[in-house]
Protein backbone atom coordinates (compact mmCIF):
# COMPACT_ATOMS: atom_id res chain seq x y z
CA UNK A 1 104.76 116.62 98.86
CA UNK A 2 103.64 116.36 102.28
CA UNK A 3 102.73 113.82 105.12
CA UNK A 4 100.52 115.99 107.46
CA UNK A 5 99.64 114.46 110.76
CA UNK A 6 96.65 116.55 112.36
CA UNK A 7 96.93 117.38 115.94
CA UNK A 8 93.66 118.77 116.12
CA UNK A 9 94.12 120.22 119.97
CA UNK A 10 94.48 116.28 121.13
CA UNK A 11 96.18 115.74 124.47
CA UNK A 12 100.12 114.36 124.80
CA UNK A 13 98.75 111.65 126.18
CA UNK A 14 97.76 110.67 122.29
CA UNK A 15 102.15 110.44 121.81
CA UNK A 16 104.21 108.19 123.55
CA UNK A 17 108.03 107.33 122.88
CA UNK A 18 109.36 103.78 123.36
CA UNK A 19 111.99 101.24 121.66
CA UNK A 20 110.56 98.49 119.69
CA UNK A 21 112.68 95.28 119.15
CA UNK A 22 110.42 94.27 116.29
CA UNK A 23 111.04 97.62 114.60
CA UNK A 24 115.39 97.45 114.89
CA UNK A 25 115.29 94.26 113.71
CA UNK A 26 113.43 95.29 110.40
CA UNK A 27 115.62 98.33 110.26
CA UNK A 28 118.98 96.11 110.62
CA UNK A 29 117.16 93.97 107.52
CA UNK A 30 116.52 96.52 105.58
CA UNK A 31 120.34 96.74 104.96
CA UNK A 32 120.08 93.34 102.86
CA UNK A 33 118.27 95.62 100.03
CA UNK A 34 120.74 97.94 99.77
CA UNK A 35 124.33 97.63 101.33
CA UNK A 36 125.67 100.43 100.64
CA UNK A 37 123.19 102.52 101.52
CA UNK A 38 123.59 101.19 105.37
CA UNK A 39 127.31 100.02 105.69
CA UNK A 40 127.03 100.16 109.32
CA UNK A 41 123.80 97.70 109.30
CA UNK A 42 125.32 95.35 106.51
CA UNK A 43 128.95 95.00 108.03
CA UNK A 44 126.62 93.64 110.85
CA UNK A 45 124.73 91.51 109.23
CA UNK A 46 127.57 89.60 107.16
CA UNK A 47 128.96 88.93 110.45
CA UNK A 48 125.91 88.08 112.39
CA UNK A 49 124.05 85.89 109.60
CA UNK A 50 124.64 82.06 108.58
CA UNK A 51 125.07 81.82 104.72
CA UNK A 52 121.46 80.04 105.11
CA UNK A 53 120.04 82.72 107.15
CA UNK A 54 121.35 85.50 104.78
CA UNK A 55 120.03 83.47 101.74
CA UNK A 56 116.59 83.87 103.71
CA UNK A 57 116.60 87.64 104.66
CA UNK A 58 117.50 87.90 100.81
CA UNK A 59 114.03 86.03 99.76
CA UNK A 60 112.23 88.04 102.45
CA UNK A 61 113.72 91.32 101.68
CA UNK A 62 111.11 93.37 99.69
CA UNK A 63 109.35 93.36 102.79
CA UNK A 64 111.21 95.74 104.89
CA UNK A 65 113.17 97.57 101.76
CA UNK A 66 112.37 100.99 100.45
CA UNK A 67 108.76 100.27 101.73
CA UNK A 68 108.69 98.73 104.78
CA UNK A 69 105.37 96.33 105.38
CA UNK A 70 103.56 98.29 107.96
CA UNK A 71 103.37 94.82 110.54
CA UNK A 72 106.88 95.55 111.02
CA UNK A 73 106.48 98.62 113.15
CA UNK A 74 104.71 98.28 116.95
CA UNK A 75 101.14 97.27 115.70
CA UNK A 76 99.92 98.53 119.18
CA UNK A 77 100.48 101.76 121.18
CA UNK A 78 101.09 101.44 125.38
CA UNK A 79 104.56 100.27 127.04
CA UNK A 80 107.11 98.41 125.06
CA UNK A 81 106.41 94.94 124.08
CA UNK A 82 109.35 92.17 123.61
CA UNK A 83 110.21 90.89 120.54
CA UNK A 84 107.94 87.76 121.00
CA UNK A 85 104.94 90.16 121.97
CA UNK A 86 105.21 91.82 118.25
CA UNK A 87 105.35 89.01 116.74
CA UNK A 88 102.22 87.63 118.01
CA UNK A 89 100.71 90.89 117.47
CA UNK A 90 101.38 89.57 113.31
CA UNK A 91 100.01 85.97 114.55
CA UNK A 92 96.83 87.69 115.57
CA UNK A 93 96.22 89.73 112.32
CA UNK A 94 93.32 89.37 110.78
CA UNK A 95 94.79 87.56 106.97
CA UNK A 96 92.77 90.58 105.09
CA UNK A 97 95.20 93.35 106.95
CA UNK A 98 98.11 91.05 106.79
CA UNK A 99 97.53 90.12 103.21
CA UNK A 100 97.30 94.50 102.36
CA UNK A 101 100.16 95.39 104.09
CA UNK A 102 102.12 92.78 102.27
CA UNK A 103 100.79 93.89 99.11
CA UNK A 104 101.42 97.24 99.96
CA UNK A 105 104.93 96.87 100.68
CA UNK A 106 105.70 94.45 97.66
CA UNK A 107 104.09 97.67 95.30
CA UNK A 108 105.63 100.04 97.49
CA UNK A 109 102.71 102.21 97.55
CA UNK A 110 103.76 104.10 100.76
CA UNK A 111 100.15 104.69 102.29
CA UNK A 112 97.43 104.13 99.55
CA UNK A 113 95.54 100.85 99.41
CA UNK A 114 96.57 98.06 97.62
CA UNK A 115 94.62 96.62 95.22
CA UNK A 116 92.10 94.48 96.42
CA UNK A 117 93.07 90.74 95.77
CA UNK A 118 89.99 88.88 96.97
CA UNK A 119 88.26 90.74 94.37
CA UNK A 120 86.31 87.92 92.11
CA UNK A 121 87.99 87.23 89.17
CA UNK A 122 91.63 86.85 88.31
CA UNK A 123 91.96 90.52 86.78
CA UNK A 124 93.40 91.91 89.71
CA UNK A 125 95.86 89.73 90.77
CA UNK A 126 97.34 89.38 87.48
CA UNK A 127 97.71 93.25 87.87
CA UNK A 128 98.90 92.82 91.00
CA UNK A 129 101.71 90.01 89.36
CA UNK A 130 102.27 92.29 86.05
CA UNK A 131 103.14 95.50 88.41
CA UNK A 132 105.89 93.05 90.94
CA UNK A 133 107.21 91.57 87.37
CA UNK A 134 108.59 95.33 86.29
CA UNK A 135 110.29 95.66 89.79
CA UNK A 136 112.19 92.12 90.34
CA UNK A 137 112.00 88.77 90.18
CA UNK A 138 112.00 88.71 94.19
CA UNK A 139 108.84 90.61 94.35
CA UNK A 140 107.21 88.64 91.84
CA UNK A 141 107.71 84.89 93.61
CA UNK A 142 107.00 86.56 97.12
CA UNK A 143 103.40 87.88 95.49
CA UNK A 144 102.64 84.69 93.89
CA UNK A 145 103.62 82.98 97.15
CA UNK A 146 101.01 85.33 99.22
CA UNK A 147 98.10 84.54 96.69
CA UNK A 148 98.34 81.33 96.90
CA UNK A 149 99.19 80.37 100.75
CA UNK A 150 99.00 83.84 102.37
CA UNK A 151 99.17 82.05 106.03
CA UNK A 152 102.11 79.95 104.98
CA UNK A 153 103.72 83.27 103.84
CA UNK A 154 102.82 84.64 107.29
CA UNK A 155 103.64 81.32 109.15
CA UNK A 156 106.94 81.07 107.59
CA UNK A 157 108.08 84.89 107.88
CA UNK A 158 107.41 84.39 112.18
CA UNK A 159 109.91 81.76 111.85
CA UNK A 160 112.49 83.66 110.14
CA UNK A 161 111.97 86.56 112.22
CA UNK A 162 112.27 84.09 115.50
CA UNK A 163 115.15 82.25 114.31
CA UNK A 164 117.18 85.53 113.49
CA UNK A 165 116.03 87.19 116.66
CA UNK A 166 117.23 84.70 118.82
CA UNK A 167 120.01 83.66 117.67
CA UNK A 168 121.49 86.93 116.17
CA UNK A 169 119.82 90.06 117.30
CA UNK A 170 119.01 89.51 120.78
CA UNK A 171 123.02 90.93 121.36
CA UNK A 172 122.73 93.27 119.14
CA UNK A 173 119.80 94.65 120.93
CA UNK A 174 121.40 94.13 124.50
CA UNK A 175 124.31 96.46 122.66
CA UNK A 176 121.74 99.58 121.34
CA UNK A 177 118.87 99.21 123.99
CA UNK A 178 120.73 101.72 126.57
CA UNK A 179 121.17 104.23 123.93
CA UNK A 180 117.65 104.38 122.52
CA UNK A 181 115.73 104.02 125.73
CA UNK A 182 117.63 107.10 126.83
CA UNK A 183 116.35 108.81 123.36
CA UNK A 184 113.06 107.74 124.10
CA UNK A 185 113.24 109.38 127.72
CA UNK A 186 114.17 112.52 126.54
CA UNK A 187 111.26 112.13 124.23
CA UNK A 188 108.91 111.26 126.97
CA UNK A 189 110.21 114.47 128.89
CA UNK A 190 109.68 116.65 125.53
CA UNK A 191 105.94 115.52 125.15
CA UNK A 192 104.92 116.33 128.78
CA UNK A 193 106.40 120.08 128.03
CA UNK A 194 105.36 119.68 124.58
CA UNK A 195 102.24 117.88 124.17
CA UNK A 196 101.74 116.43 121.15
CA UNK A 197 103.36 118.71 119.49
CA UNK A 198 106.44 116.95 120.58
CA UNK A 199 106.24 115.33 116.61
CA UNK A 200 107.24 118.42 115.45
CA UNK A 201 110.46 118.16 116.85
CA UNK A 202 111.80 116.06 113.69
CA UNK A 203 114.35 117.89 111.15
CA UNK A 204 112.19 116.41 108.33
CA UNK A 205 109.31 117.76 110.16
CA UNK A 206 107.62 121.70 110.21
CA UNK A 207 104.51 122.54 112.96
CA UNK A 208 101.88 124.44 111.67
CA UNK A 209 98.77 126.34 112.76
CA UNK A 210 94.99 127.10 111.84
CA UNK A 211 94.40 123.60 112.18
CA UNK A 212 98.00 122.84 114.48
CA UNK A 213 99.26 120.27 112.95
CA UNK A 214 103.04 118.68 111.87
CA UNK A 215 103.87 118.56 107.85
CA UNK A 216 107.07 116.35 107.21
CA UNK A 217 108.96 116.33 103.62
CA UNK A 218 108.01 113.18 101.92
CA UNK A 219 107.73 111.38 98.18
CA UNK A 220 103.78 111.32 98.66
CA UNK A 221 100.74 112.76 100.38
CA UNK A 222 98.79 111.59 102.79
CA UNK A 223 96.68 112.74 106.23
CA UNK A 224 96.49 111.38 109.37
CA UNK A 225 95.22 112.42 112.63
CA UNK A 226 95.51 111.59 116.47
CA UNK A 227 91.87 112.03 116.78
CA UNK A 228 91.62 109.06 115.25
CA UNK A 229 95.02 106.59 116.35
CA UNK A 230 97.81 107.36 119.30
CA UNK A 231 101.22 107.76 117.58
CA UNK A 232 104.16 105.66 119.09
CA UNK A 233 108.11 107.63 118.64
CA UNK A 234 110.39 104.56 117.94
CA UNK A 235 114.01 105.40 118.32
CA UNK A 236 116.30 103.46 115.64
CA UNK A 237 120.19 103.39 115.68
CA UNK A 238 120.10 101.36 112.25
CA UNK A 239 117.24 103.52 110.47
CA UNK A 240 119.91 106.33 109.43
CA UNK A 241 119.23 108.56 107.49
CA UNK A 242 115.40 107.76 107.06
CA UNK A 243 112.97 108.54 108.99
CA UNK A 244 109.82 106.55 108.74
CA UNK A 245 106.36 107.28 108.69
CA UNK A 246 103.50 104.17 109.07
CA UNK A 247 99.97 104.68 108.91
CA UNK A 248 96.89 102.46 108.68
CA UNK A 249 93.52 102.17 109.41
CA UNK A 250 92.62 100.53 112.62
CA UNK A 251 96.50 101.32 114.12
CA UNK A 252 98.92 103.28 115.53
CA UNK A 253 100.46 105.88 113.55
CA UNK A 254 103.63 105.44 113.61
CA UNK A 255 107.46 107.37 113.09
CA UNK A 256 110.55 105.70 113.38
CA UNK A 257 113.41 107.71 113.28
CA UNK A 258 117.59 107.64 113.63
CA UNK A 259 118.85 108.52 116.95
CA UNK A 260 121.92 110.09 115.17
CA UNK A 261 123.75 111.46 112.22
CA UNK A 262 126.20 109.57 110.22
CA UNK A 263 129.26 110.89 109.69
CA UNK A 264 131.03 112.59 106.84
CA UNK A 265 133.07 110.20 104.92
CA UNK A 266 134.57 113.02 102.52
CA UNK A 267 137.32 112.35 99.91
CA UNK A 268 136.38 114.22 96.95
CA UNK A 269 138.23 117.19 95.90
CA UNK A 270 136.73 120.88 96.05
CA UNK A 271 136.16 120.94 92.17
CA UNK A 272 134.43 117.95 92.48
CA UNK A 273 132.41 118.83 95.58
CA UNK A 274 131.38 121.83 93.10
CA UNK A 275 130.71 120.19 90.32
CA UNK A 276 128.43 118.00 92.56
CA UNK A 277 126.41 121.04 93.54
CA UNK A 278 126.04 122.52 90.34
CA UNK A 279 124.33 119.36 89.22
CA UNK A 280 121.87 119.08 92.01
CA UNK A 281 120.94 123.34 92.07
CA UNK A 282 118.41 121.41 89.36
CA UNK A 283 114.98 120.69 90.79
CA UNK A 284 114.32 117.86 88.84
CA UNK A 285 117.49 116.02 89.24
CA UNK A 286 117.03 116.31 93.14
CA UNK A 287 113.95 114.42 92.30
CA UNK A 288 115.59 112.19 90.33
CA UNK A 289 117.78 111.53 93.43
CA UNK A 290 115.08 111.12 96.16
CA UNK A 291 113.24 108.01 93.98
CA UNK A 292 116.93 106.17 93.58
CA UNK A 293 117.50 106.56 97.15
CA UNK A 294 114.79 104.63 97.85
CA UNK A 295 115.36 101.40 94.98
CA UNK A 296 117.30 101.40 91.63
CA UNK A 297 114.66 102.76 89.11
CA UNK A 298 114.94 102.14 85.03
CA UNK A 299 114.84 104.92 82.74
CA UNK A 300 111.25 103.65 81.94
CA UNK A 301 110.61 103.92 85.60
CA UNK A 302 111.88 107.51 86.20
CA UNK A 303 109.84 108.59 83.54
CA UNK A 304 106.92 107.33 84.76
CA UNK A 305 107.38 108.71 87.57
CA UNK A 306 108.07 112.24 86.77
CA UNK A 307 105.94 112.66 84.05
CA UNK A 308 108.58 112.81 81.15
CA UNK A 309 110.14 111.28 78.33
CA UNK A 310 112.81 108.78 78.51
CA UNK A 311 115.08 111.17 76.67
CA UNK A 312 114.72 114.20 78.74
CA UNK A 313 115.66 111.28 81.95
CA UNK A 314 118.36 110.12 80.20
CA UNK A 315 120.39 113.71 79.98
CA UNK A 316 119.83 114.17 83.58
CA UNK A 317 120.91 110.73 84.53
CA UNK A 318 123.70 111.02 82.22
CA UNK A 319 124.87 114.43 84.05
CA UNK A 320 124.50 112.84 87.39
CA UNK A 321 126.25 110.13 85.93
CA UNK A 322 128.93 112.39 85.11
CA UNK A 323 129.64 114.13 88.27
CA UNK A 324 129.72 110.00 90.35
CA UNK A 325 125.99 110.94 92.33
CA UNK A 326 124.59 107.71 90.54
CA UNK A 327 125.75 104.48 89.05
CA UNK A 328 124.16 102.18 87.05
CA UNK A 329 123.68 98.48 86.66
CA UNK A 330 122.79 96.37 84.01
CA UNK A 331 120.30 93.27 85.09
CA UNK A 332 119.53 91.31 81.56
CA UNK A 333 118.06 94.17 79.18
CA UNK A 334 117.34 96.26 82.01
CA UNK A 335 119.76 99.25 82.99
CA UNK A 336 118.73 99.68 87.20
CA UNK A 337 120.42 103.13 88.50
CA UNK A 338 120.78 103.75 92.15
CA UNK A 339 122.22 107.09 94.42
CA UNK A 340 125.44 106.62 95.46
CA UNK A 341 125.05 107.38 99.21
CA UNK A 342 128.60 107.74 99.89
CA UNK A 343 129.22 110.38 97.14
CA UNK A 344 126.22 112.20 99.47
CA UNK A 345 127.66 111.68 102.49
CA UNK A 346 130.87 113.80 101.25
CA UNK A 347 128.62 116.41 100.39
CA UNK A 348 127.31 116.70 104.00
CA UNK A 349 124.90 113.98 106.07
CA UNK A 350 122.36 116.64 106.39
CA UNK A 351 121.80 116.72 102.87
CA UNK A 352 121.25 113.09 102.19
CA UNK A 353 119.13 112.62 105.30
CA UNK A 354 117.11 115.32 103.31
CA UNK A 355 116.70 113.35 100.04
CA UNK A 356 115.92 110.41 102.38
CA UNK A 357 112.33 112.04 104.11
């Protein structure tokens, strides 16, 4: 599955590069989701973050965790804006395209609409609720909170985002700012040679021809061209390994991506490094892998997902089980099982940056 952006011959003035505060500060967030995915990012934010301030980022989090809510990333193209500046840019949504992208993120529906809850009747929105109950009880109270008060939702996620930026995160992004306006430079430099087929120049990311465009490895399909919205490069040092890819009607296309690798962290022994291969040279279970990198998944889940029978996910968990790729957890009846990044991270960082595209 593929995310195509069409260049269709547009200029490289239709790609710029630049940081976005807004945009790290999600990305250090997103750690909150899933610790151990992002050690780096959560050693950070157990230092950085009151007990009441974590509590919040906690009751927030399904908006910037495997799918981040698209307000999140620069809303606008053109020179960096501060951290203020993006957050009025979410002030001056209209509620219809902030109450989507919420919805969006909460169902995690990468680019597709949401369901449209200012349909009449109550059919939709208990959908809507119904679909959030199966993934956690987080999900669920932020929905119900955004159908009933959406601008209080809105009102009161501004806060959070000011309070943390200000009193946290404006060191942290003294500390990284050097090192991803540099990135973004060399960026800058790239397109002018480039054009825009600068976007290209992604390891997730192939350029074709006959129409030129750039394909990058994702979970789901979608199209979108600069003919019709600039694309803004945002450099991230806590995005590793994902690279992120926001699109939306009416705004910048966007790509967030890590400005470096993490490193190995390797103790297994050569058997088991084997046996770890052997497992994954199975299409399916590499599959398997790239929806629990994102969010634990039930059985029921998986099979959805793939198209199979709770059984036939079972054996495969069970061998990846087996081999310490994935771990599970029990939450009441429900059995959750999530990648175990580090156990990827021995195998090389190139290959779990490739599960995470």
């Amino acid at each position: 599955m593929v995310v195509t952006i069409r260049l269709d011959g547009s200029a490289g003035d239709r790609v710029t590069a630049r940081c976005s505060p807004l945009a790290e500060l999600s990305a250090c967030l997103h750690a909150v989701d899933d610790p151990r995915h992002h050690p780096g990012s959560a050693e950070w934010l157990r230092s950085a973050l009151s007990d009441e301030l974590a509590g919040q980022a906690r009751a927030w989090s399904p908006l910037w965790g495997a799918f981040r809510a698209r307000y999140l990333l620069p809303l606008v193209d053109g020179p960096e804006r501060g951290l203020d500046q993006e957050l009025a840019d979410i002030d001056g949504l209209p509620l219809a395209a902030f109450v989507d992208m919420t919805a969006q993120a909460l169902l995690g529906q990468s680019q597709r609409r949401s369901p449209d809850l200012a349909a009449d009747g109550g059919a939709t929105r208990s959908r809507f609720l119904g679909r959030l109950n199966v993934i956690s009880e987080g999900h669920l109270d932020l929905g119900r909170r955004l159908l009933a008060d959406p601008e209080d939702v809105r009102a009161r996620l501004l806060v959070f985002l000011e309070t943390v930026g200000s009193s946290v995160f404006d060191a942290e992004w003294a500390r990284l700012r050097p090192r991803l306006d540099a990135d973004a430079v060399e960026r800058s430099r790239s397109r002018r040679t480039l054009g825009a087929a600068v976007i290209g120049g992604f390891p997730i990311a192939t350029l074709r021809d006959d129409p030129p465009r750039v394909e990058f490895d994702k979970l789901y399909h979608a199209t979108a061209s600069l003919a019709d919205a600039p694309c803004v490069l945002v450099p991230s040092a806590h995005i590793d390994p994902h690279t992120i890819i926001k699109h939306h009607p009416a705004f910048p296309i966007v790509i967030q991506y890590p400005v470096a690798p993490s490193p190995p962290q390797s103790t297994a022994s050569l058997d088991l490094m084997r046996a770890r291969f052997g497992v994954l040279a199975d299409d399916t279970r590499v599959r398997l892998c790239r929806y629990m990198l994102r969010r634990p998944e039930t059985t029921s889940d998986l099979a959805a997902r793939m198209h199979m029978t709770r059984p036939q996910i079972s054996r495969h968990l069970r061998r990846l089980r087996e081999v310490g790729l994935v771990t599970g957890e029990r939450h009441g009846a429900m059995v959750r099982y999530r990648l175990n990044t580090g156990a990827f991270h021995a195998l090389g960082p190139d290959l779990l940056a490739a599960l995470s595209r």
